[in-house]
Protein backbone atom coordinates (compact mmCIF):
# COMPACT_ATOMS: atom_id res chain seq x y z
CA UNK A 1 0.00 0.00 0.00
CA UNK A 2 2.78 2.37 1.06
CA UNK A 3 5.07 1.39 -2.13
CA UNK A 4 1.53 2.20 -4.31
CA UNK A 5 1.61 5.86 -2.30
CA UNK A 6 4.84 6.77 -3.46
CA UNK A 7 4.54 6.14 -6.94
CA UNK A 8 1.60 8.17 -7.36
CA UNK A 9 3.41 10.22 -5.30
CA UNK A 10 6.05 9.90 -7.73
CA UNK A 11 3.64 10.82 -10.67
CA UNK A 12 2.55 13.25 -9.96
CA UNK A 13 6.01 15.05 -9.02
CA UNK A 14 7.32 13.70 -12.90
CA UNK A 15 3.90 15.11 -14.59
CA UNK A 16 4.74 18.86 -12.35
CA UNK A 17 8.06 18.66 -13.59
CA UNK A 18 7.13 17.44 -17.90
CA UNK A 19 4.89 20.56 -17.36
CA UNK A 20 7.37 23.15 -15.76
CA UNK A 21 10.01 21.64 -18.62
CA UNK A 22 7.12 22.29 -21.02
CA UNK A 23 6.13 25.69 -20.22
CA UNK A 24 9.59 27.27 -20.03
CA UNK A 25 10.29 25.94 -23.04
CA UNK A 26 7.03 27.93 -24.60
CA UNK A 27 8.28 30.29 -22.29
CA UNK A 28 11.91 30.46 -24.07
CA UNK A 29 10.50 30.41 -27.93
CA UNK A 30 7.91 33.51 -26.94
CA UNK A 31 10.76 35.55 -25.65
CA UNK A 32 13.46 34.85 -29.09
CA UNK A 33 10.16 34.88 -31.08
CA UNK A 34 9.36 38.47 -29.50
CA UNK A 35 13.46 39.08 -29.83
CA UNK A 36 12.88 38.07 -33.73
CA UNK A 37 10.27 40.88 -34.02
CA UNK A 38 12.15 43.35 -32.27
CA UNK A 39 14.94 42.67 -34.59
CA UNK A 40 13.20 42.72 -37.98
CA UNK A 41 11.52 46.48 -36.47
CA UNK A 42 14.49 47.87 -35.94
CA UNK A 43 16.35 46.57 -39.54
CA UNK A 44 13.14 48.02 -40.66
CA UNK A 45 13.66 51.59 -39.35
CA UNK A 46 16.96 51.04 -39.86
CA UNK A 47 16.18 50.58 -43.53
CA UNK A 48 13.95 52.99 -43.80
CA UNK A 49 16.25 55.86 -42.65
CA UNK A 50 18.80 54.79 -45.13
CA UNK A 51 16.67 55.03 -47.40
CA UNK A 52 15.72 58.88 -46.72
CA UNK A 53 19.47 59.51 -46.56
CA UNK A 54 19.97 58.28 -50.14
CA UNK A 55 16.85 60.50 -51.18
CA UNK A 56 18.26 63.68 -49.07
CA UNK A 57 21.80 63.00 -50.93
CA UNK A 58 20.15 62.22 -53.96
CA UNK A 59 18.34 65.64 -54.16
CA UNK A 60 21.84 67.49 -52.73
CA UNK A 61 23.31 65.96 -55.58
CA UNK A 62 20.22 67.54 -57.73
CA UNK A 63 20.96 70.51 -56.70
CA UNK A 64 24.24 70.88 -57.50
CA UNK A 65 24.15 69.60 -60.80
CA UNK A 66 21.49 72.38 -61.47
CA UNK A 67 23.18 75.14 -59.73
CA UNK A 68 26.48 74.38 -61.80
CA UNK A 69 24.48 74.18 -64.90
CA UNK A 70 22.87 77.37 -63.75
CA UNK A 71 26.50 79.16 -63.64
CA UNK A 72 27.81 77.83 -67.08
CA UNK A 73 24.70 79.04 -68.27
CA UNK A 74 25.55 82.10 -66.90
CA UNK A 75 29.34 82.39 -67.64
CA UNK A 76 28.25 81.53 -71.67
CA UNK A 77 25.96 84.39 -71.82
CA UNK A 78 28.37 86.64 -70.58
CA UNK A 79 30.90 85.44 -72.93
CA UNK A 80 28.30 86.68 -75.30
């Protein structure tokens, strides 16, 4: 009777422990699945403000090319 008492005893302790084990695992892939989506945001943003670099340098670049256009314009009428 006593040796039937421990191994439900005994059962129930290894069924506790499969589900601790089972939610820290769940545990464990919701935190690097949540680390995953913090990580694809921020290569997102990251992405993104590249991107409105490029377009800033871009139109610089625009600019520049127009305003030296702009003075050879100028500098051939003058030859003129």
């Amino acid at each position: 009777m006593q040796n039937k008492l421990n191994q439900m005893k005994a059962d129930i302790i290894r069924k506790k422990e499969q589900q601790i084990t089972r939610q820290a695992i769940e545990e464990e892939v919701a935190n690097n699945q949540k680390k995953v989506q913090d990580l694809e945001l921020e290569a997102i943003r990251k992405e993104f403000n590249l991107e409105e670099l490029l377009e800033k340098e871009e139109l610089k670049r625009e600019k520049l090319e127009e305003l030296k256009l702009r003075q050879e314009l100028d500098n051939e009428q003058e030859k003129r």
